[in-house]
ModelCIF file with pLDDT and N, C-alpha, C, O atoms, coordinates in Angstrom:
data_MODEL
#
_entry.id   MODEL 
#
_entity.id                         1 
_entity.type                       polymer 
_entity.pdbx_number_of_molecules   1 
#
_entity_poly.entity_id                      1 
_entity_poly.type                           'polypeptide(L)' 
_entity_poly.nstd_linkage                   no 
_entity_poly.nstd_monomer                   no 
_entity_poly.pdbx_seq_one_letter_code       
;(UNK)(UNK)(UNK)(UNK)(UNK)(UNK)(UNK)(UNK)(UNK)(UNK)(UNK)(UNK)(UNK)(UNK)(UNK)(UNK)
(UNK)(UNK)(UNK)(UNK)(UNK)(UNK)(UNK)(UNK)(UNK)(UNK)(UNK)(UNK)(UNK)(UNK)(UNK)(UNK)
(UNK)(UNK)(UNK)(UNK)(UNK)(UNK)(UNK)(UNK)(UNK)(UNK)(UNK)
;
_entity_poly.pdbx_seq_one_letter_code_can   XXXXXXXXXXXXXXXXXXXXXXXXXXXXXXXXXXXXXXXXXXX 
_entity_poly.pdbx_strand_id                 A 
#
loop_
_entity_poly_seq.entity_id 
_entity_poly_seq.num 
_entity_poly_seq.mon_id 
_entity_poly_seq.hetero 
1 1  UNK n 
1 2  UNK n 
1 3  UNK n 
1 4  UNK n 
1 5  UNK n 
1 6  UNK n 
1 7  UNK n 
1 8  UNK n 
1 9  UNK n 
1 10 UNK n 
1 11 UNK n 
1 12 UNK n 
1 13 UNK n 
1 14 UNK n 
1 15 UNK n 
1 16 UNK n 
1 17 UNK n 
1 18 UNK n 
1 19 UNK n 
1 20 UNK n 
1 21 UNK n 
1 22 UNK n 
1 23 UNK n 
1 24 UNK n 
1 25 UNK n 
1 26 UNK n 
1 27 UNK n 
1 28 UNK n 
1 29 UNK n 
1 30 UNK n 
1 31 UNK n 
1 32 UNK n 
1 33 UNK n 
1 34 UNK n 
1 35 UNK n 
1 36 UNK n 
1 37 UNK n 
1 38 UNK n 
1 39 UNK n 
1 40 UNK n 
1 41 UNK n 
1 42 UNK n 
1 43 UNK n 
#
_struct_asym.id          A 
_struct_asym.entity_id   1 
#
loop_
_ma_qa_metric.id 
_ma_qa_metric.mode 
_ma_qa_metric.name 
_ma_qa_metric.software_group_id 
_ma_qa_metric.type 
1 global pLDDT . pLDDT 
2 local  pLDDT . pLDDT 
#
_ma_qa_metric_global.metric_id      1 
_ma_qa_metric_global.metric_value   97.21 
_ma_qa_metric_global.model_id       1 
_ma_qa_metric_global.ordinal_id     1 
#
loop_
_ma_qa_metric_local.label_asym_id 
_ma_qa_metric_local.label_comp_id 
_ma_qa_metric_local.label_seq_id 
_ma_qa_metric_local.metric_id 
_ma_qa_metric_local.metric_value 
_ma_qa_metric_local.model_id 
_ma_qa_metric_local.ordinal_id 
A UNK 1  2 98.00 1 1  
A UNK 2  2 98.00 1 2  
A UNK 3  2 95.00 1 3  
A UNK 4  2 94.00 1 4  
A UNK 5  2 97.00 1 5  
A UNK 6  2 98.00 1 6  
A UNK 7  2 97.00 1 7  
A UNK 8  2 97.00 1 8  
A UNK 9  2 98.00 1 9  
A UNK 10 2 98.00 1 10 
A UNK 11 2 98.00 1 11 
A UNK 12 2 98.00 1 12 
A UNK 13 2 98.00 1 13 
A UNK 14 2 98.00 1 14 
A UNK 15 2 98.00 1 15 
A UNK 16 2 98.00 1 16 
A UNK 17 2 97.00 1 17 
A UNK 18 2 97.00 1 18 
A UNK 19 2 97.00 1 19 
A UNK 20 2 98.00 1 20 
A UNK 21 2 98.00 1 21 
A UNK 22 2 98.00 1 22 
A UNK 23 2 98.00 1 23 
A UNK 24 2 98.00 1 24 
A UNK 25 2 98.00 1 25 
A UNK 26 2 98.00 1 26 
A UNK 27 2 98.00 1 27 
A UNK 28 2 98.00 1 28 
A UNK 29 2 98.00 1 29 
A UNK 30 2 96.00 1 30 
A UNK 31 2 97.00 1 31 
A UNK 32 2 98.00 1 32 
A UNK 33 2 98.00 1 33 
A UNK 34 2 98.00 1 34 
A UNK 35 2 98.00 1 35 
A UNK 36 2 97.00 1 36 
A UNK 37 2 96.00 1 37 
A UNK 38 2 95.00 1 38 
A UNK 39 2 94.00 1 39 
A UNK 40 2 94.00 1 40 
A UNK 41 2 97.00 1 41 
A UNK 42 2 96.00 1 42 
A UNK 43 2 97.00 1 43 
#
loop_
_atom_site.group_PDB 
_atom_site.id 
_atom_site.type_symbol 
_atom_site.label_atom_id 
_atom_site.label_alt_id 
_atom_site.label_comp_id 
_atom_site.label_asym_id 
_atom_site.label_entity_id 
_atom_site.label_seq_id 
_atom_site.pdbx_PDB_ins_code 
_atom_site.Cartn_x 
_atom_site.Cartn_y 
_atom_site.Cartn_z 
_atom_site.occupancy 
_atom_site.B_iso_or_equiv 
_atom_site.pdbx_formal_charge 
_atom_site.auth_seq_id 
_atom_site.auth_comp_id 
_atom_site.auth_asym_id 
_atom_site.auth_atom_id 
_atom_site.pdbx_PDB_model_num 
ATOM 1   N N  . UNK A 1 1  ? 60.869 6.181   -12.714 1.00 98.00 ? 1  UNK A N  1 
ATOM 2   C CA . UNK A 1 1  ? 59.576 5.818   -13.293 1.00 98.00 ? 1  UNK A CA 1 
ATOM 3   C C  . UNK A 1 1  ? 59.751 4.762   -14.377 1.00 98.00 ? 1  UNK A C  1 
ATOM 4   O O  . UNK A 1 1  ? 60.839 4.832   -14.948 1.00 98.00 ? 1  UNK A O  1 
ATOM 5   N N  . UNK A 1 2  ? 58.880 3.743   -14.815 1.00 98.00 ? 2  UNK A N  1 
ATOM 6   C CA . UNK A 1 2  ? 59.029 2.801   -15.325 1.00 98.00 ? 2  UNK A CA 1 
ATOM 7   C C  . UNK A 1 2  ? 57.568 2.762   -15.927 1.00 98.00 ? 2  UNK A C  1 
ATOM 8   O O  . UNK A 1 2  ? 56.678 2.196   -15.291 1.00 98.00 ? 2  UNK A O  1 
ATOM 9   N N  . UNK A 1 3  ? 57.232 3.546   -17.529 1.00 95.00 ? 3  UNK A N  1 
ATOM 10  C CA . UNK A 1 3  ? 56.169 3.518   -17.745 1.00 95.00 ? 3  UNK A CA 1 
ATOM 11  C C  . UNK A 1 3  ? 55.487 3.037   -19.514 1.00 95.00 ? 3  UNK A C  1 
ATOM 12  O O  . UNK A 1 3  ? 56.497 3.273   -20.176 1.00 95.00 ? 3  UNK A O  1 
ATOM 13  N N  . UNK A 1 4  ? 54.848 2.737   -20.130 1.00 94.00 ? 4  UNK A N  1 
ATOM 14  C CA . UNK A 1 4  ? 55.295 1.604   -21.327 1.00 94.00 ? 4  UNK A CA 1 
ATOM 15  C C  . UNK A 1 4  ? 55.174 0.532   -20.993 1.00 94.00 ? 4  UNK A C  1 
ATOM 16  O O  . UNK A 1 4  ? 55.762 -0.382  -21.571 1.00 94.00 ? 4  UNK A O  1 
ATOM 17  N N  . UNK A 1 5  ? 54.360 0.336   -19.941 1.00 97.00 ? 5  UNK A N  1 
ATOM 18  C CA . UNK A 1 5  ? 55.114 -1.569  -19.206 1.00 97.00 ? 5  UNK A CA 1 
ATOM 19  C C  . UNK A 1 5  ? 53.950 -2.566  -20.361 1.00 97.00 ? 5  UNK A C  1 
ATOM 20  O O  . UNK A 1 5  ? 54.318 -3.739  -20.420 1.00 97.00 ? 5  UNK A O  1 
ATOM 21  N N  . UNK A 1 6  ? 53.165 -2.379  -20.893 1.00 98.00 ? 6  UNK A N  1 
ATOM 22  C CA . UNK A 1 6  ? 52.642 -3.183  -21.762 1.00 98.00 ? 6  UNK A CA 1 
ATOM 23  C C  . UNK A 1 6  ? 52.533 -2.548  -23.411 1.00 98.00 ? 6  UNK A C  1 
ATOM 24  O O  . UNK A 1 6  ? 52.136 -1.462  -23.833 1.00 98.00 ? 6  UNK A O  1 
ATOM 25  N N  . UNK A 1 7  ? 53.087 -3.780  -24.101 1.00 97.00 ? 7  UNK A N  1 
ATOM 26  C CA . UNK A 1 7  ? 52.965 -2.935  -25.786 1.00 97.00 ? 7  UNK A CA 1 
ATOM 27  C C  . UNK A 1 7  ? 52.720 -4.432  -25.765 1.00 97.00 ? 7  UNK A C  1 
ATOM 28  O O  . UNK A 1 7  ? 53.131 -5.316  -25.013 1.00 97.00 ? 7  UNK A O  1 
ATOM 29  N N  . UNK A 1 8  ? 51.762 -4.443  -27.038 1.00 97.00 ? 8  UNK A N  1 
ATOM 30  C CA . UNK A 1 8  ? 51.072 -5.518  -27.818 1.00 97.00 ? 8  UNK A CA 1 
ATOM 31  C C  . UNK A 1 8  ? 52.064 -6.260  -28.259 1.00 97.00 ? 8  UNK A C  1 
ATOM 32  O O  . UNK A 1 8  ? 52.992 -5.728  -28.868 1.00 97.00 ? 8  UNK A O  1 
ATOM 33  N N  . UNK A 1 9  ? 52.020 -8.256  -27.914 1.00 98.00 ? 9  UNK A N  1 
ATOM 34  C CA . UNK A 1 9  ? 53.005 -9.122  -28.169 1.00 98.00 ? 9  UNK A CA 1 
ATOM 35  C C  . UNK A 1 9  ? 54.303 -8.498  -27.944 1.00 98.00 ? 9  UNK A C  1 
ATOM 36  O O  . UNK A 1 9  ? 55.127 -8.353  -28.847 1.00 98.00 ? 9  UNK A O  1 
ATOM 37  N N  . UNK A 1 10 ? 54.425 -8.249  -27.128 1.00 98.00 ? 10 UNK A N  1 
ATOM 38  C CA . UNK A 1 10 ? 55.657 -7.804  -26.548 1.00 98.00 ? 10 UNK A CA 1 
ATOM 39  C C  . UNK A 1 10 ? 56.234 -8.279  -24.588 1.00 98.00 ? 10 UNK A C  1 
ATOM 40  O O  . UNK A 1 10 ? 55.380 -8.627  -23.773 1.00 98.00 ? 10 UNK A O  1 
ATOM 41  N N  . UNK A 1 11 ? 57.608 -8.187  -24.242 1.00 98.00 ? 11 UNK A N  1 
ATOM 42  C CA . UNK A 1 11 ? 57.467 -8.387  -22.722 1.00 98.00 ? 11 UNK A CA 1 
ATOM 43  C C  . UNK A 1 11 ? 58.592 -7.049  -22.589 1.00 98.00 ? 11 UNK A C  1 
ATOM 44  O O  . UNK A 1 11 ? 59.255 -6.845  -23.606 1.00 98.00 ? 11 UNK A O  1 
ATOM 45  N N  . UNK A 1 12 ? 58.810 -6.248  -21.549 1.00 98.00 ? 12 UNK A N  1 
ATOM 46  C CA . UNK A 1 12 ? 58.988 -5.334  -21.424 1.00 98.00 ? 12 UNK A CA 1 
ATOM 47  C C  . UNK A 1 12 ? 59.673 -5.437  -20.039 1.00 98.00 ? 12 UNK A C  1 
ATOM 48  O O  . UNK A 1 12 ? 58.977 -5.492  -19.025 1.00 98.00 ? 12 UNK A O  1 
ATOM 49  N N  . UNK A 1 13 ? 61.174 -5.467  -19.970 1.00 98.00 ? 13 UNK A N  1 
ATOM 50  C CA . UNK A 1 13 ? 61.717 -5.835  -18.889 1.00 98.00 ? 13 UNK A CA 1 
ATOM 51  C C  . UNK A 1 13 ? 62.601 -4.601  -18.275 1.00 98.00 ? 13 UNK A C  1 
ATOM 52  O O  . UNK A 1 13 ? 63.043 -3.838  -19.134 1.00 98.00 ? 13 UNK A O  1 
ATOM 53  N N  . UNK A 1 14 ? 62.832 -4.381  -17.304 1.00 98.00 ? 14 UNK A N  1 
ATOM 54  C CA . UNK A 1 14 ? 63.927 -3.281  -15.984 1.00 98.00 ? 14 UNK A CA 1 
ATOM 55  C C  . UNK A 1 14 ? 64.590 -4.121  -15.153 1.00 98.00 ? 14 UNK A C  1 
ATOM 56  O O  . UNK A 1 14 ? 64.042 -4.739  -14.240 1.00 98.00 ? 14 UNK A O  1 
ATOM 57  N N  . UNK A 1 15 ? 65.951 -4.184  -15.471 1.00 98.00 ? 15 UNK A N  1 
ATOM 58  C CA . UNK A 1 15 ? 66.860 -4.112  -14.669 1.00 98.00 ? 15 UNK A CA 1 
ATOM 59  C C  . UNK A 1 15 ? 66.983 -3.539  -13.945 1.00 98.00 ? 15 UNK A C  1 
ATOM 60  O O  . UNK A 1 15 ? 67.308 -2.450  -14.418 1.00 98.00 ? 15 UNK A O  1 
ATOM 61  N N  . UNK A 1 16 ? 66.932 -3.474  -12.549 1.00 98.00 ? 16 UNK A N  1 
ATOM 62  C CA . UNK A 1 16 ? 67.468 -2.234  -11.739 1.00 98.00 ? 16 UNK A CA 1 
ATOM 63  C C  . UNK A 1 16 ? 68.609 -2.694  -10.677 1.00 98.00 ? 16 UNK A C  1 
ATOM 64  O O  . UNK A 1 16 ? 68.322 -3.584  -9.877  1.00 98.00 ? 16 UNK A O  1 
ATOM 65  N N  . UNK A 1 17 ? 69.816 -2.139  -10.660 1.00 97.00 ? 17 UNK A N  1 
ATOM 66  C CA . UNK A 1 17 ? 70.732 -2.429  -9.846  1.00 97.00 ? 17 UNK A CA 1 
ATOM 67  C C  . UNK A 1 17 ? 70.391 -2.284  -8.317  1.00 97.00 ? 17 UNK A C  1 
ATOM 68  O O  . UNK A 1 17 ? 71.246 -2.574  -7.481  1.00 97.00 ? 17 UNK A O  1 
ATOM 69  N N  . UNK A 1 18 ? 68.844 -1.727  -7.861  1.00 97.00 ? 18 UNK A N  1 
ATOM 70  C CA . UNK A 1 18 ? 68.813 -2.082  -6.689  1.00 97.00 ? 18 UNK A CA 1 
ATOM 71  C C  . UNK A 1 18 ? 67.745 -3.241  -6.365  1.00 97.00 ? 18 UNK A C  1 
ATOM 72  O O  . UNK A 1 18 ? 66.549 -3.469  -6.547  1.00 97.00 ? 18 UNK A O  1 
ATOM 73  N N  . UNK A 1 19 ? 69.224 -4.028  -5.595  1.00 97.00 ? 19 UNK A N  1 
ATOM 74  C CA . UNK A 1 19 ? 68.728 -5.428  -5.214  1.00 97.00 ? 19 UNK A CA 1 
ATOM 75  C C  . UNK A 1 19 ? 68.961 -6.333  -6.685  1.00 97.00 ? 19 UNK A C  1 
ATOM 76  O O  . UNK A 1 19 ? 69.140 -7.549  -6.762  1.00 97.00 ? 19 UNK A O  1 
ATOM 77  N N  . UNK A 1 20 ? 68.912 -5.550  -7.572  1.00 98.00 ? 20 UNK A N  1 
ATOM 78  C CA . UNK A 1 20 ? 68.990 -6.639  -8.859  1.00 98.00 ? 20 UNK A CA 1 
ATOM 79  C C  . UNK A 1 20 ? 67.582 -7.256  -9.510  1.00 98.00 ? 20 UNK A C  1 
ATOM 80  O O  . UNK A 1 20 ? 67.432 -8.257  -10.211 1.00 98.00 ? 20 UNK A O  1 
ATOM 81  N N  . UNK A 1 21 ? 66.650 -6.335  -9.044  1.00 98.00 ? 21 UNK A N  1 
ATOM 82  C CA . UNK A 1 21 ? 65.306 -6.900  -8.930  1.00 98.00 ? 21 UNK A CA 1 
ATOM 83  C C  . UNK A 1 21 ? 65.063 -6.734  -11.071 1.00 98.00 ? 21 UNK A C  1 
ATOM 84  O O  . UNK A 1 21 ? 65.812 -6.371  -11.977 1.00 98.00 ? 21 UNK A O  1 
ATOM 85  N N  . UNK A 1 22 ? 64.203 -7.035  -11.033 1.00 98.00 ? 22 UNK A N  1 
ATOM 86  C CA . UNK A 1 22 ? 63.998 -7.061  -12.437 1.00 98.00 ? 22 UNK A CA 1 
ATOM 87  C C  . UNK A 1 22 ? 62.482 -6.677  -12.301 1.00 98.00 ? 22 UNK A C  1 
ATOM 88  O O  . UNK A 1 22 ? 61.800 -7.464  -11.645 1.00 98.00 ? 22 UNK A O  1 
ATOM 89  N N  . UNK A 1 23 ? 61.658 -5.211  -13.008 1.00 98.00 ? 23 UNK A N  1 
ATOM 90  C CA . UNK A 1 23 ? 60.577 -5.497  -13.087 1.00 98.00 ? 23 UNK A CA 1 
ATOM 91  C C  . UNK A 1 23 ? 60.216 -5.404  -14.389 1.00 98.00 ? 23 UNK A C  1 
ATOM 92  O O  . UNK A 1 23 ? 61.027 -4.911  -15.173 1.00 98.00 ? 23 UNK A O  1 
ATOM 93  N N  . UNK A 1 24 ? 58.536 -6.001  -15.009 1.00 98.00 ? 24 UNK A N  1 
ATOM 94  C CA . UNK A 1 24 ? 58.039 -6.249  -16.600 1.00 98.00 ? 24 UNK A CA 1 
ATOM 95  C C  . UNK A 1 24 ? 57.021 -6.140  -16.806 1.00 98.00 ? 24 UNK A C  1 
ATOM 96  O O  . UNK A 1 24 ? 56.282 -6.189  -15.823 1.00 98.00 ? 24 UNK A O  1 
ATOM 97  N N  . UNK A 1 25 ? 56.543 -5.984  -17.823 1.00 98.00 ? 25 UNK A N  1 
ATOM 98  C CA . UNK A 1 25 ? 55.194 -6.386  -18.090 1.00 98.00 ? 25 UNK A CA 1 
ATOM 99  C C  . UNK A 1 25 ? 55.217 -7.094  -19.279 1.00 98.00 ? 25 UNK A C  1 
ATOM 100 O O  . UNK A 1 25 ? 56.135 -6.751  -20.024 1.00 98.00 ? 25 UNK A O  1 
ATOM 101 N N  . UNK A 1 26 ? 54.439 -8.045  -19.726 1.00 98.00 ? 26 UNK A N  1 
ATOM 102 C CA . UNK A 1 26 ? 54.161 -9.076  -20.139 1.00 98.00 ? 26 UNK A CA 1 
ATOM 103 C C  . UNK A 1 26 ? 52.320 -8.943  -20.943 1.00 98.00 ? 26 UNK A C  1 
ATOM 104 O O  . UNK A 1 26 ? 51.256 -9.191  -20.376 1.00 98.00 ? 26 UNK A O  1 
ATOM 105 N N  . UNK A 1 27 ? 52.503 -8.557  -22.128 1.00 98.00 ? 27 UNK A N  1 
ATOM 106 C CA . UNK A 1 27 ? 51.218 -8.328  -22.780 1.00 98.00 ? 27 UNK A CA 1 
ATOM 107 C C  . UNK A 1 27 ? 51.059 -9.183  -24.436 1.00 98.00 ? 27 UNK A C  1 
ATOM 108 O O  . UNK A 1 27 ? 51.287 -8.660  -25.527 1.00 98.00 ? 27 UNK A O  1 
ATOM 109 N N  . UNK A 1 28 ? 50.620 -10.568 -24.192 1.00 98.00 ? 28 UNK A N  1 
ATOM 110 C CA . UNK A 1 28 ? 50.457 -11.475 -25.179 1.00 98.00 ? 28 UNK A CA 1 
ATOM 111 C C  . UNK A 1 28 ? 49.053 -11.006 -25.963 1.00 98.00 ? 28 UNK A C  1 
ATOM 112 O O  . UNK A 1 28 ? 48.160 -10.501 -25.283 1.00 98.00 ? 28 UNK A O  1 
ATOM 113 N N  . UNK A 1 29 ? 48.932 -11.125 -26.937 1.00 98.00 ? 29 UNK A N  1 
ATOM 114 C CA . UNK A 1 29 ? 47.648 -10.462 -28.029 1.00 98.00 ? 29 UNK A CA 1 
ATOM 115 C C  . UNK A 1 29 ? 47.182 -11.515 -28.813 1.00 98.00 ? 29 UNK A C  1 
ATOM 116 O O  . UNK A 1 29 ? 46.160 -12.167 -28.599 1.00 98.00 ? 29 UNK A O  1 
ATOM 117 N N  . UNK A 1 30 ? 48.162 -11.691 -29.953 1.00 96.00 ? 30 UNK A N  1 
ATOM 118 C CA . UNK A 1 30 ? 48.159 -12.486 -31.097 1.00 96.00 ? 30 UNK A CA 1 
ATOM 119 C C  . UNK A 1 30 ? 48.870 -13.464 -30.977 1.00 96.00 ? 30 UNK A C  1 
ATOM 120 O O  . UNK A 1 30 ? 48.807 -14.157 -31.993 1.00 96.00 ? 30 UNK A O  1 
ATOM 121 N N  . UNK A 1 31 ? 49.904 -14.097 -29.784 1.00 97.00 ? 31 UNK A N  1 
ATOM 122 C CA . UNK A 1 31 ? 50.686 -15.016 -30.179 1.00 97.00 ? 31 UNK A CA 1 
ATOM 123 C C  . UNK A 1 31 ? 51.155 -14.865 -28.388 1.00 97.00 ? 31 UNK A C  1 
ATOM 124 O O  . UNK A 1 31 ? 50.871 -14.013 -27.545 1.00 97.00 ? 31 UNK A O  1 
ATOM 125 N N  . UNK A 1 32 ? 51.979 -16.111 -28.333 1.00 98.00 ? 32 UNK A N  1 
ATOM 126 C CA . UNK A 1 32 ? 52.279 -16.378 -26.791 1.00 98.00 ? 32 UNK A CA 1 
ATOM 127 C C  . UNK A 1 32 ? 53.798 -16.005 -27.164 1.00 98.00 ? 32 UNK A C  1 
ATOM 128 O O  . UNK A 1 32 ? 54.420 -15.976 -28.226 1.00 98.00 ? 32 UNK A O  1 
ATOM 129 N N  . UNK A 1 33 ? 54.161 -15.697 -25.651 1.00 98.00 ? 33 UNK A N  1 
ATOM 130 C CA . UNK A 1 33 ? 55.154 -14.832 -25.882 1.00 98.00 ? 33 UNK A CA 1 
ATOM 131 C C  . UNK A 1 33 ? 56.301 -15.588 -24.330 1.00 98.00 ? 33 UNK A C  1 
ATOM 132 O O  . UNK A 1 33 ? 56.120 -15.846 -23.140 1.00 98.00 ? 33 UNK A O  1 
ATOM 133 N N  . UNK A 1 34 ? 57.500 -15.676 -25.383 1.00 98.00 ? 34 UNK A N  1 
ATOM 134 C CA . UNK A 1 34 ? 58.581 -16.854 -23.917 1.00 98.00 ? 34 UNK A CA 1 
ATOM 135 C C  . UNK A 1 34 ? 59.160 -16.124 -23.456 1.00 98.00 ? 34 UNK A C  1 
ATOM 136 O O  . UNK A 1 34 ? 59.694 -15.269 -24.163 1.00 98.00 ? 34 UNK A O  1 
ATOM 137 N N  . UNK A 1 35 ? 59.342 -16.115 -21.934 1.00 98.00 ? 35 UNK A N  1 
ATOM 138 C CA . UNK A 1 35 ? 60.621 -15.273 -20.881 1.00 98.00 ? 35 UNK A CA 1 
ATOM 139 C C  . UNK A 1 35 ? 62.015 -15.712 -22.010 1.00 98.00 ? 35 UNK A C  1 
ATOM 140 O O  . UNK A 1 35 ? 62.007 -16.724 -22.710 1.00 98.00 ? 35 UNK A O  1 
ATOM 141 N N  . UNK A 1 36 ? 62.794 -15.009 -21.982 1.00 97.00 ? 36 UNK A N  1 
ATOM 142 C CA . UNK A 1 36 ? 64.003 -15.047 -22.678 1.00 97.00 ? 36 UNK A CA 1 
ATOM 143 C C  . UNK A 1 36 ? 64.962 -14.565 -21.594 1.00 97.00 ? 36 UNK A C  1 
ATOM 144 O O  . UNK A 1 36 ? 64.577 -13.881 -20.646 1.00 97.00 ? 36 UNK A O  1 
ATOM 145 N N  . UNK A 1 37 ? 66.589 -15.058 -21.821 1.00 96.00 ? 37 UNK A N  1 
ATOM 146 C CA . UNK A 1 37 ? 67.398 -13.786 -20.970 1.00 96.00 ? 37 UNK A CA 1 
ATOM 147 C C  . UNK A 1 37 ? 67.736 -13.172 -21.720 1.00 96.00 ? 37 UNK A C  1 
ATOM 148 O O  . UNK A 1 37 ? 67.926 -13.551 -22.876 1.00 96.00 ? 37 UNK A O  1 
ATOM 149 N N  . UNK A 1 38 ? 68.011 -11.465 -21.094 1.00 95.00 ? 38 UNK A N  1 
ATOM 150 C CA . UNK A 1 38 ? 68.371 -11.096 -21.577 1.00 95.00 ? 38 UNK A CA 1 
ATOM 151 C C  . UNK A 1 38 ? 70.093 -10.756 -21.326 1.00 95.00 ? 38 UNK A C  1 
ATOM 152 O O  . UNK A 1 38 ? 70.585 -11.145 -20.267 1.00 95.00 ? 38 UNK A O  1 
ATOM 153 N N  . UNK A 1 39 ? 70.962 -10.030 -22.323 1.00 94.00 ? 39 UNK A N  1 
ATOM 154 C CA . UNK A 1 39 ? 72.213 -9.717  -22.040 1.00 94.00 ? 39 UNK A CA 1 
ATOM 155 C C  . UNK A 1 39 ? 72.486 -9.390  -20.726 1.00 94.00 ? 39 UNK A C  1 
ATOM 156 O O  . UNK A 1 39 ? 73.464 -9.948  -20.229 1.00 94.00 ? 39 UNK A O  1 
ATOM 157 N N  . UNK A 1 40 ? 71.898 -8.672  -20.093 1.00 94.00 ? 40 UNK A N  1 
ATOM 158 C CA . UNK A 1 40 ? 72.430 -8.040  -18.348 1.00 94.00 ? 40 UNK A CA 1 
ATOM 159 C C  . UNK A 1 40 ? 72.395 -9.479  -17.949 1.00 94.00 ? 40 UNK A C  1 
ATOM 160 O O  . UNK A 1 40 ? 73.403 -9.653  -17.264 1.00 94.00 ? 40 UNK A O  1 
ATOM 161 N N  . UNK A 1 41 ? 71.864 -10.362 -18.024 1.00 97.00 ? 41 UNK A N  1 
ATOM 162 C CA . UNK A 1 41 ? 71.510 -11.656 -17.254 1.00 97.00 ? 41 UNK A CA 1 
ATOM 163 C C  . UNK A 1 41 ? 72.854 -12.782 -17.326 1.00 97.00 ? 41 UNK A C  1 
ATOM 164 O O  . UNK A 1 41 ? 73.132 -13.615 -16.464 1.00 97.00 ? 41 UNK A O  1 
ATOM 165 N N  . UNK A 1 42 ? 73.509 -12.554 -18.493 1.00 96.00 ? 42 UNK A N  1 
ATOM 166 C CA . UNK A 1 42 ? 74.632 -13.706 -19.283 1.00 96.00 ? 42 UNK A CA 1 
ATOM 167 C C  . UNK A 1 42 ? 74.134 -15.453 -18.787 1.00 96.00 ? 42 UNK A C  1 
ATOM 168 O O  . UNK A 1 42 ? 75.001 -16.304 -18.586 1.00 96.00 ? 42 UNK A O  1 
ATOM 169 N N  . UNK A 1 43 ? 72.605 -15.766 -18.644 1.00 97.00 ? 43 UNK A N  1 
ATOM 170 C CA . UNK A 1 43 ? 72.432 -16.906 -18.208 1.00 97.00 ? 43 UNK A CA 1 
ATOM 171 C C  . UNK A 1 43 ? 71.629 -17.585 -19.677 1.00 97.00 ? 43 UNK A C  1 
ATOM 172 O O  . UNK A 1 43 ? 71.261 -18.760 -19.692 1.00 97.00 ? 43 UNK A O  1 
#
């Protein structure tokens, strides 16, 4: 389960080792908000 997927100015990312898929949610409020990588990613 993957649940929390939106918090205010925030992006909210899952790694999942199957397939490598990545899922998020993405909830901008007050301010715009940039994809970043993260550490699992090393890109």
């Amino acid at each position: 389960l993957i649940d929390d997927l939106f918090n205010e100015d925030k992006i909210k990312l899952v790694y999942s080792m199957y397939d490598r898929l990545i899922v998020g949610g993405v909830m901008p409020v007050s301010t715009a908000l940039k994809l970043e990588p993260t550490d699992d990613l090393k890109a």
